[in-house]
C-alpha atoms as a PDB file:
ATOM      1  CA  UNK A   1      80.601 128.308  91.396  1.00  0.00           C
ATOM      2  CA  UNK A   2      82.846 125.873  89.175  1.00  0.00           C
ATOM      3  CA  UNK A   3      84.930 129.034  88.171  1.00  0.00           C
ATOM      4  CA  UNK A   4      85.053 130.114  91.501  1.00  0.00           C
ATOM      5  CA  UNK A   5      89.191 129.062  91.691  1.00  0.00           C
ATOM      6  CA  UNK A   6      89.216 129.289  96.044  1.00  0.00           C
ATOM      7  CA  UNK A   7      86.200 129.249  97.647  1.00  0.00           C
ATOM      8  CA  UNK A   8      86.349 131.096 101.284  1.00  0.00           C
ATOM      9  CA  UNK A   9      86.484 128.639 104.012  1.00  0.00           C
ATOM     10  CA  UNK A  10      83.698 129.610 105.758  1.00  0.00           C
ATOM     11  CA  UNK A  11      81.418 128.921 102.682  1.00  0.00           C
ATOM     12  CA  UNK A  12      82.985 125.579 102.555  1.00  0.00           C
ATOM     13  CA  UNK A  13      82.146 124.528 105.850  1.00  0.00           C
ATOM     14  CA  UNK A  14      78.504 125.796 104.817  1.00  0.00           C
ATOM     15  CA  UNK A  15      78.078 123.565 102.202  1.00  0.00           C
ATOM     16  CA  UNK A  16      79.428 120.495 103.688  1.00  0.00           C
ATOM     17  CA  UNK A  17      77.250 121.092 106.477  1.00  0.00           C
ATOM     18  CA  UNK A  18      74.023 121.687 104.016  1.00  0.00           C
ATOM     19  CA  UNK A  19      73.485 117.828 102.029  1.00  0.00           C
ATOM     20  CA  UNK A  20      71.189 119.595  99.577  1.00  0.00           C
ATOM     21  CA  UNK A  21      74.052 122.645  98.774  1.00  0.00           C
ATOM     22  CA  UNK A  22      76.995 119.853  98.624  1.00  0.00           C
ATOM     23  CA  UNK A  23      75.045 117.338  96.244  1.00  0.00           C
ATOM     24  CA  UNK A  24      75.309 120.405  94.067  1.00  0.00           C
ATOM     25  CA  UNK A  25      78.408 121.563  94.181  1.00  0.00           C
ATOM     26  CA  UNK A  26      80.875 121.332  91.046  1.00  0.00           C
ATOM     27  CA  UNK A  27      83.719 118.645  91.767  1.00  0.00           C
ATOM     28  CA  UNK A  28      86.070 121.315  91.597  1.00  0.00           C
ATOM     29  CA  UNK A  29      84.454 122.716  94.992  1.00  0.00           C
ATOM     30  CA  UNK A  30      83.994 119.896  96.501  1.00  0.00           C
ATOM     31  CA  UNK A  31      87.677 119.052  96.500  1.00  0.00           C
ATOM     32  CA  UNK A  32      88.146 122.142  98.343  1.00  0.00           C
ATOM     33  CA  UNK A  33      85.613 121.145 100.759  1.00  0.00           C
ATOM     34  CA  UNK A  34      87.466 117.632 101.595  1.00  0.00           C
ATOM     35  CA  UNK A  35      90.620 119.517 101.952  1.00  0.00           C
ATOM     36  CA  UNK A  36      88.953 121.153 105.313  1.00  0.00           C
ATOM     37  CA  UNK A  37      86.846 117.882 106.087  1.00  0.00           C
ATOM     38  CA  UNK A  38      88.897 115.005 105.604  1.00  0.00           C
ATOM     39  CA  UNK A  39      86.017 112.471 106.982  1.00  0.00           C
ATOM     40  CA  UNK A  40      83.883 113.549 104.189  1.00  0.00           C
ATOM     41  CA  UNK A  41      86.471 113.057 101.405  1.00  0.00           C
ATOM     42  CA  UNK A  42      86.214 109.281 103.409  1.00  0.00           C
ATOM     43  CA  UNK A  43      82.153 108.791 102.423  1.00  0.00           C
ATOM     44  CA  UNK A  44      82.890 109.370  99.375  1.00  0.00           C
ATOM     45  CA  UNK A  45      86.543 107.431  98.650  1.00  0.00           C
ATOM     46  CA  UNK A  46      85.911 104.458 101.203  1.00  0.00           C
ATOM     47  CA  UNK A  47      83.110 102.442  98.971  1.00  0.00           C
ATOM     48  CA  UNK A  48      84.982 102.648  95.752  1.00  0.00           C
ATOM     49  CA  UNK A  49      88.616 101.440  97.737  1.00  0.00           C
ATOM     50  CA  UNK A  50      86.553  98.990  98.948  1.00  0.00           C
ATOM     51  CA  UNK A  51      84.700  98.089  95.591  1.00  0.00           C
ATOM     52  CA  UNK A  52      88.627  97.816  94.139  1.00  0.00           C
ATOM     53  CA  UNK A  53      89.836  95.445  96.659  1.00  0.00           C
ATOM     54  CA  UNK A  54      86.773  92.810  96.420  1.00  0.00           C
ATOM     55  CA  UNK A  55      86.556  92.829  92.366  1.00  0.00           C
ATOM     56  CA  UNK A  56      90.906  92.454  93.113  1.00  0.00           C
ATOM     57  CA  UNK A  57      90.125  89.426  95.132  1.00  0.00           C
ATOM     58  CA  UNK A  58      87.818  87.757  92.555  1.00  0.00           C
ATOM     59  CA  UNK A  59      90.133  88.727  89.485  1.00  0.00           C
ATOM     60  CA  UNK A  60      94.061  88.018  90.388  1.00  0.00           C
ATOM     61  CA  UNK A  61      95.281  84.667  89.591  1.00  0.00           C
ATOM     62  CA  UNK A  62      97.144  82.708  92.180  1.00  0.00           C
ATOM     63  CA  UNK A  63     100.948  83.052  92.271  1.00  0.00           C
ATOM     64  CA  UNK A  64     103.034  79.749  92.258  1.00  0.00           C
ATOM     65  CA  UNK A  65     106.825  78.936  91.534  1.00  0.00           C
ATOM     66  CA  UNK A  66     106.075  76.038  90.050  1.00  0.00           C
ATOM     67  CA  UNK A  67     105.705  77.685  85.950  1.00  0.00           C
ATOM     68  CA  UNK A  68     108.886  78.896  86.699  1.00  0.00           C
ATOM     69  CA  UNK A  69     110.849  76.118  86.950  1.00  0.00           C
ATOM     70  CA  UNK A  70     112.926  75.492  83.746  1.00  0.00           C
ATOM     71  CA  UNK A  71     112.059  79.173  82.516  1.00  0.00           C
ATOM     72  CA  UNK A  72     114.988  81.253  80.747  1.00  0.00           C
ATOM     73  CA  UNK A  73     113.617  84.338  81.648  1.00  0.00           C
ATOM     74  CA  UNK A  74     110.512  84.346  82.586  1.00  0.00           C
ATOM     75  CA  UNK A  75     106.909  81.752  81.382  1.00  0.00           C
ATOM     76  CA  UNK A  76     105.033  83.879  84.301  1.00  0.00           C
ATOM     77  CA  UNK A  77     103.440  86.938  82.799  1.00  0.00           C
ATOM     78  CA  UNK A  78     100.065  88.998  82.902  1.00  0.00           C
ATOM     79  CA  UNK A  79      98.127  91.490  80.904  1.00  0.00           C
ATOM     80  CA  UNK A  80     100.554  94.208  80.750  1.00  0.00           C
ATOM     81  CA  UNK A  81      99.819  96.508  83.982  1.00  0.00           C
ATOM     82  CA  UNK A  82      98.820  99.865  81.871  1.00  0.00           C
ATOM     83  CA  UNK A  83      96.144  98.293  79.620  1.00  0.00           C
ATOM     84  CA  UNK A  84      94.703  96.570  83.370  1.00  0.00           C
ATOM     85  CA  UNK A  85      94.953  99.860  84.682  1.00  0.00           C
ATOM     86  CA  UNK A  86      93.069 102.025  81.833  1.00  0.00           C
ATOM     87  CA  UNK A  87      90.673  98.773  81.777  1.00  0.00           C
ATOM     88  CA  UNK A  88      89.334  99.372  85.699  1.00  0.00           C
ATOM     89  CA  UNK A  89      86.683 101.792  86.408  1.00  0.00           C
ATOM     90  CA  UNK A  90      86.910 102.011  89.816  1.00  0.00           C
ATOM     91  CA  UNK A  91      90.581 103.756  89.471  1.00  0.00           C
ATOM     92  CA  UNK A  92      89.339 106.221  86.746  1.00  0.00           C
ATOM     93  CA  UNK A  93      86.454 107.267  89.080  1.00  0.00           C
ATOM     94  CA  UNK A  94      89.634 107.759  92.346  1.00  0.00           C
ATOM     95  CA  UNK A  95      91.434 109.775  90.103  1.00  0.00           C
ATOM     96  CA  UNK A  96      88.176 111.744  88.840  1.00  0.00           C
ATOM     97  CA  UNK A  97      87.698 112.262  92.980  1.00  0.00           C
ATOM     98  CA  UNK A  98      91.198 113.885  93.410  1.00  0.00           C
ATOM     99  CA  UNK A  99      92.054 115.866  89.790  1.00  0.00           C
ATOM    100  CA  UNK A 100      95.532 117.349  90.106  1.00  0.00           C
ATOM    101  CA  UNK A 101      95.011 117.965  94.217  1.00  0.00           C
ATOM    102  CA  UNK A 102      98.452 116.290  96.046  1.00  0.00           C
ATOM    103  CA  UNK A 103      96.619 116.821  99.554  1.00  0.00           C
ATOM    104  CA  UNK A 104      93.695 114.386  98.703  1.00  0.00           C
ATOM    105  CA  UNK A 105      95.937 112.313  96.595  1.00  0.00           C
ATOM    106  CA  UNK A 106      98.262 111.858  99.732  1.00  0.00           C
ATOM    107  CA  UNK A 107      94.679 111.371 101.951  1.00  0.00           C
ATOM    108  CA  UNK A 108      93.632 108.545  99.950  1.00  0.00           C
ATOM    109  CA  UNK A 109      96.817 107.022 100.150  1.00  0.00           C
ATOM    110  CA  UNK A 110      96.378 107.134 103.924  1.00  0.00           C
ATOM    111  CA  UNK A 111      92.676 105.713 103.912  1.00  0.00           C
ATOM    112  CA  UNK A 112      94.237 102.802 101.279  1.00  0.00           C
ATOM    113  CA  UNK A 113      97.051 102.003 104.556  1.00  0.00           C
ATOM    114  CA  UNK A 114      95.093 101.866 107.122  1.00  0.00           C
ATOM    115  CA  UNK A 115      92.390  99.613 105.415  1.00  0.00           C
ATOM    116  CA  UNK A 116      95.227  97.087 104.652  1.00  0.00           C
ATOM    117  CA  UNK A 117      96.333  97.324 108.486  1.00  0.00           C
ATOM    118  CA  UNK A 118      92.986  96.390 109.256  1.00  0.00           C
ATOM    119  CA  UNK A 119      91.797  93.979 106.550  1.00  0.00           C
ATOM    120  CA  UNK A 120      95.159  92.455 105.362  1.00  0.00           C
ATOM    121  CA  UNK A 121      93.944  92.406 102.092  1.00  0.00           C
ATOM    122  CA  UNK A 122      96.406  92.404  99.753  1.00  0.00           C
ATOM    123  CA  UNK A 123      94.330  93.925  96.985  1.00  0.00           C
ATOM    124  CA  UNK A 124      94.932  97.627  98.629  1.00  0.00           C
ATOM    125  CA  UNK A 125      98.821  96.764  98.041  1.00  0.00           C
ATOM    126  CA  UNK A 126      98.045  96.476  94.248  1.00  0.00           C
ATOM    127  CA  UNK A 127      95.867  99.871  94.774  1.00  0.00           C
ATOM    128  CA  UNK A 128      98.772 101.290  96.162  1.00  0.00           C
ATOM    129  CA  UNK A 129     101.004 100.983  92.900  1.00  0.00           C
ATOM    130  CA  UNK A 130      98.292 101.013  90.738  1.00  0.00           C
ATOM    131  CA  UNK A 131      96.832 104.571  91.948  1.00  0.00           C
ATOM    132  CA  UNK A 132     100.383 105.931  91.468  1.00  0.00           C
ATOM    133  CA  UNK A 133     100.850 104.490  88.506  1.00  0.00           C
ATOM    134  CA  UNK A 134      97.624 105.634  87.145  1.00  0.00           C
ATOM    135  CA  UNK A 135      98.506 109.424  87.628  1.00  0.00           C
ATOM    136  CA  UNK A 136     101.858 108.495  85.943  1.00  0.00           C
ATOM    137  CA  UNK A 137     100.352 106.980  82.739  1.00  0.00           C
ATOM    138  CA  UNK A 138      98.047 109.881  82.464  1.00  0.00           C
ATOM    139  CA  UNK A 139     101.026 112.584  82.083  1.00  0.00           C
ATOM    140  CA  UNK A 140      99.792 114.030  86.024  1.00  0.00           C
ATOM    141  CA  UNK A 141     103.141 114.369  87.214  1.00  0.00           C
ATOM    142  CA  UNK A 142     101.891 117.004  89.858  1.00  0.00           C
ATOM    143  CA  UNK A 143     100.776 114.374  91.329  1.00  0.00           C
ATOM    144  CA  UNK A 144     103.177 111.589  90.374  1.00  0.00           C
ATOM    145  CA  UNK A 145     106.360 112.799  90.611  1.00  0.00           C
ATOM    146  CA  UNK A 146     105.448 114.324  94.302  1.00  0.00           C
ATOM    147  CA  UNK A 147     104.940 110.684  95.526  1.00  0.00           C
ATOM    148  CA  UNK A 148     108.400 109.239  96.927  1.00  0.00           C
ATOM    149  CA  UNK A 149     107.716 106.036  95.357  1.00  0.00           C
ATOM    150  CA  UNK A 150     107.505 107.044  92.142  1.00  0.00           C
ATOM    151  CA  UNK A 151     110.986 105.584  90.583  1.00  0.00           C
ATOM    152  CA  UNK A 152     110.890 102.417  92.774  1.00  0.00           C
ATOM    153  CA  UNK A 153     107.348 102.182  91.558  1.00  0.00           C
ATOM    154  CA  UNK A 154     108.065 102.479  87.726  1.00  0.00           C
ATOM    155  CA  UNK A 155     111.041 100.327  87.986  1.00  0.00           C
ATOM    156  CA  UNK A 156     108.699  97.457  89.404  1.00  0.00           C
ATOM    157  CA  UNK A 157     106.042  98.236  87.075  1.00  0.00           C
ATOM    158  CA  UNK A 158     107.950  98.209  83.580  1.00  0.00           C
ATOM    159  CA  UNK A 159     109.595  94.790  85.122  1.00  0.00           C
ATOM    160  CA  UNK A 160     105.972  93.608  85.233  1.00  0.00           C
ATOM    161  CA  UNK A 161     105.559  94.776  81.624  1.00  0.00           C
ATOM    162  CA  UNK A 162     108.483  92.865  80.713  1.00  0.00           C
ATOM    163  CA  UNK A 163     108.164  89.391  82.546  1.00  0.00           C
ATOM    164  CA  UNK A 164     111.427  89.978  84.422  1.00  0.00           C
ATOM    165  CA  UNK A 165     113.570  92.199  86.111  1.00  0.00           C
ATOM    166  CA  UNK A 166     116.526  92.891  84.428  1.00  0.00           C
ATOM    167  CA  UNK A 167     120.274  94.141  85.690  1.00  0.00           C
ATOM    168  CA  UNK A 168     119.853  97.481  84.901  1.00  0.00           C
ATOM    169  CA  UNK A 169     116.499  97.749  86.935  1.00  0.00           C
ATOM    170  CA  UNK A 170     118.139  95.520  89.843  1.00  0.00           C
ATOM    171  CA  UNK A 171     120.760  97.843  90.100  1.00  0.00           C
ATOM    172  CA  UNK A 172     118.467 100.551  90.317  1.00  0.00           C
ATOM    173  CA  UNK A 173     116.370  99.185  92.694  1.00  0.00           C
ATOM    174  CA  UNK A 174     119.094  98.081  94.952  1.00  0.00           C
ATOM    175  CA  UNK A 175     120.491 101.770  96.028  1.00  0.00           C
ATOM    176  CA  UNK A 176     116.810 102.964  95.966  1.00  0.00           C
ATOM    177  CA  UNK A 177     116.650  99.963  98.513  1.00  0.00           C
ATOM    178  CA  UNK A 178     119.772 100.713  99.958  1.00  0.00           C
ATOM    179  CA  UNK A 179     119.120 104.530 100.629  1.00  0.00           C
ATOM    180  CA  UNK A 180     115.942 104.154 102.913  1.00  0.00           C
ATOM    181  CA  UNK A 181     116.510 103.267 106.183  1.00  0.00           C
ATOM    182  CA  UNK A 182     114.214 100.386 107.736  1.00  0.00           C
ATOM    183  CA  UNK A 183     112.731 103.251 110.418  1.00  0.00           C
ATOM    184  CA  UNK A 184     111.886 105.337 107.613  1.00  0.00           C
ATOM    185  CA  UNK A 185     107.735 105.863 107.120  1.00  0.00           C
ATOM    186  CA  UNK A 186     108.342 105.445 103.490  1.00  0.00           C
ATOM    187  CA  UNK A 187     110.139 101.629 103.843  1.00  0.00           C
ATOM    188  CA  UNK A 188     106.132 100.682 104.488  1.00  0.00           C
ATOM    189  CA  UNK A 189     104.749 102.027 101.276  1.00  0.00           C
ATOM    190  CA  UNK A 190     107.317 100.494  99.579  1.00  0.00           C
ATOM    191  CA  UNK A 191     106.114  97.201 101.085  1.00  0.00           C
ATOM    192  CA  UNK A 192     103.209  97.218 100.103  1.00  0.00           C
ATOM    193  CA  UNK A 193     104.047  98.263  97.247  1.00  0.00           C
ATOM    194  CA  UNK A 194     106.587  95.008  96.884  1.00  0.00           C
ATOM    195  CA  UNK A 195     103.381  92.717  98.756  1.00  0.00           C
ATOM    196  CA  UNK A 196     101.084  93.493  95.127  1.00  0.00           C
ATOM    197  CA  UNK A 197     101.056  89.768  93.671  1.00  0.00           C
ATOM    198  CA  UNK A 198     101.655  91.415  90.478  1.00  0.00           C
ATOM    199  CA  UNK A 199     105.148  92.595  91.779  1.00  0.00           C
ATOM    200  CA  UNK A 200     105.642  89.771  93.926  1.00  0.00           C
ATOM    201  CA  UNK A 201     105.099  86.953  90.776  1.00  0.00           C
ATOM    202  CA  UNK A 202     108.072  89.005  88.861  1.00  0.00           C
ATOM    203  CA  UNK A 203     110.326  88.887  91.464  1.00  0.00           C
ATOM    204  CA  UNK A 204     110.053  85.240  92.133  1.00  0.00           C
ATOM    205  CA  UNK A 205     110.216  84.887  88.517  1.00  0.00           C
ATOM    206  CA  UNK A 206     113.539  86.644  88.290  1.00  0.00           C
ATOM    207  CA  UNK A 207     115.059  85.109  91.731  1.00  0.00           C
ATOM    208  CA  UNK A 208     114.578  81.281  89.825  1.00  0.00           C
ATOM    209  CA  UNK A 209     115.832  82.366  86.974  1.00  0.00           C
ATOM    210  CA  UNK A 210     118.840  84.432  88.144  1.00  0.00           C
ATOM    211  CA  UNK A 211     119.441  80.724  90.486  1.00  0.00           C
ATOM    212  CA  UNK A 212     119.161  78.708  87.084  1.00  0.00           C
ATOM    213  CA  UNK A 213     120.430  80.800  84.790  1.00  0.00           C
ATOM    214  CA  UNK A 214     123.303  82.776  86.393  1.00  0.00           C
ATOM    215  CA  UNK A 215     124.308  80.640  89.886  1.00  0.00           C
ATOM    216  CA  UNK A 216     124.150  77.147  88.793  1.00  0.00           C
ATOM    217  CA  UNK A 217     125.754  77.842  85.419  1.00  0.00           C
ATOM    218  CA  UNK A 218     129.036  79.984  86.945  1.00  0.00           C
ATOM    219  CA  UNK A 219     128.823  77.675  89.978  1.00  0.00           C
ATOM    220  CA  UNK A 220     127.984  80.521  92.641  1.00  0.00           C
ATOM    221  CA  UNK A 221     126.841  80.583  95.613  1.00  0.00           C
ATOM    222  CA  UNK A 222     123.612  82.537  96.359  1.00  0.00           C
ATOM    223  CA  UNK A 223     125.379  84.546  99.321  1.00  0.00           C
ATOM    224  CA  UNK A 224     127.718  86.499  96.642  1.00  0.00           C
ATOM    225  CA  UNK A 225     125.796  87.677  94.395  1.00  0.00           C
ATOM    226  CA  UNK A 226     123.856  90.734  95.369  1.00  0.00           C
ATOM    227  CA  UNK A 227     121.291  90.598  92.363  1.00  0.00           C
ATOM    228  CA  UNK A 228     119.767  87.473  94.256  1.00  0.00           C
ATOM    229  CA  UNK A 229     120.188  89.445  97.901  1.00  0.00           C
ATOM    230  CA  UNK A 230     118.123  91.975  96.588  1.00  0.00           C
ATOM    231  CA  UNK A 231     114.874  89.919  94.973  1.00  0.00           C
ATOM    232  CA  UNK A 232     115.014  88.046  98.633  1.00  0.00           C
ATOM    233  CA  UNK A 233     114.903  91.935 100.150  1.00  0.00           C
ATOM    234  CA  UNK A 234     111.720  92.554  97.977  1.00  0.00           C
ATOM    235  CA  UNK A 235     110.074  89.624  99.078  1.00  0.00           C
ATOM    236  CA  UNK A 236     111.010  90.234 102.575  1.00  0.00           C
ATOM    237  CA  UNK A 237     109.595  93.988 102.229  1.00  0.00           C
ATOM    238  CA  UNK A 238     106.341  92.583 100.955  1.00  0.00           C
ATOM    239  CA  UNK A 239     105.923  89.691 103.289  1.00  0.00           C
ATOM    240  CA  UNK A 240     107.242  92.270 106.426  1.00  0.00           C
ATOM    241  CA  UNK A 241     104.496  95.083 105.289  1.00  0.00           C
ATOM    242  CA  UNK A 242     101.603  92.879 106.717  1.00  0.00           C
END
């Protein structure tokens, strides 16, 4: 059955209906078969999103301003976000559920929203990123480069990487920013994307060290310069997306 490339539909339905025929099917069939039954794809997905946002809870470290302060760049770092990535099981086995397949890829993505709406916890905003990010560092771009996050994503995510987020990246992020308007379903991903502690730690990195480093030295105020405007709109996405 594995080289079976489209199974008919109604011997789909017949094996999700039959536990004993489903335990045995090839992955490759079973994503077919979640395609047509969406609230099986959920058995399967919900424990492990679950499993990633309790070990998340356990693991991140708390965020404070206070190792900014006096910081030319940026004293607030963590393990750089690919090697974290490749290091967690529970996103290789997501990405083993959904292969190259866009549909389930954009599913999960739903069943990761709605169990933020309901928990509030903010380690499905770091699954958010990190599930993109995970198809992105593992050359899928079939599935990557069809998520509209993708470039505000990466931008973030090297910025991570680098402690800081520099002009160039700023000024990227800005007309990404700038060309979504605040009704548009995509402003909440990218809110939760901009809630992930991870992403939220860099930004307040850069925003004290573009006030110490940029402001108080040309003796600016914080209302002119839009570099600052825009960390405060990341913060305000994240702290909104809840």
């Amino acid at each position: 059955m594995r080289s079976v490339k489209v199974v008919p539909k109604p011997f789909l339905q017949e094996l999700s209906s039959n536990p004993l025929l489903y335990a045995d099917c090839p992955i490759e069939v079973r994503r077919q078969i979640w395609e047509t039954d969406p609230n099986l794809f959920k058995t399967e997905a919900l424990p492990l999103l679950k499993n990633y946002s309790k070990t998340h809870q356990q693991n991140i470290p708390s965020i404070s301003i206070s190792p900014l302060l006096g910081a030319s760049k940026s004293q607030y770092t963590f393990e750089p976000p690919r090697k974290r990535r490749q290091a967690n099981t529970v996103l290789r086995q997501l990405m083993g559920l959904i292969g190259d397949n866009f549909n389930l890829y954009d599913n999960l993505l739903g069943l990761v929203k709605n169990l933020y709406v309901e928990t509030k916890e903010i380690g499905y905003c770091t699954l958010r990123s990190d599930l993109l990010m995970s198809f992105s560092d593992s050359g899928m771009n079939e599935v990557a480069e069809r998520d509209p996050c993708k470039k505000f994503t990466s931008l973030l995510d090297s910025s991570v990487h680098d402690g800081w987020i520099d002009n160039a990246r700023a000024s990227e992020l800005a007309k990404l920013m700038g060309a979504r308007k605040m009704s548009n379903p995509v402003m909440g991903d990218l809110g939760m994307i901009a809630r992930d502690p991870f992403i939220v730690g860099v930004v307040l990195s850069s925003l004290w060290g573009r006030i110490n480093n940029y402001l108080i030295t040309n003796e600016l105020l914080p209302r002119d310069d839009p570099t600052l405007s825009l960390f405060v709109k990341l913060l305000h996405a994240g702290l909104n997306s809840r």
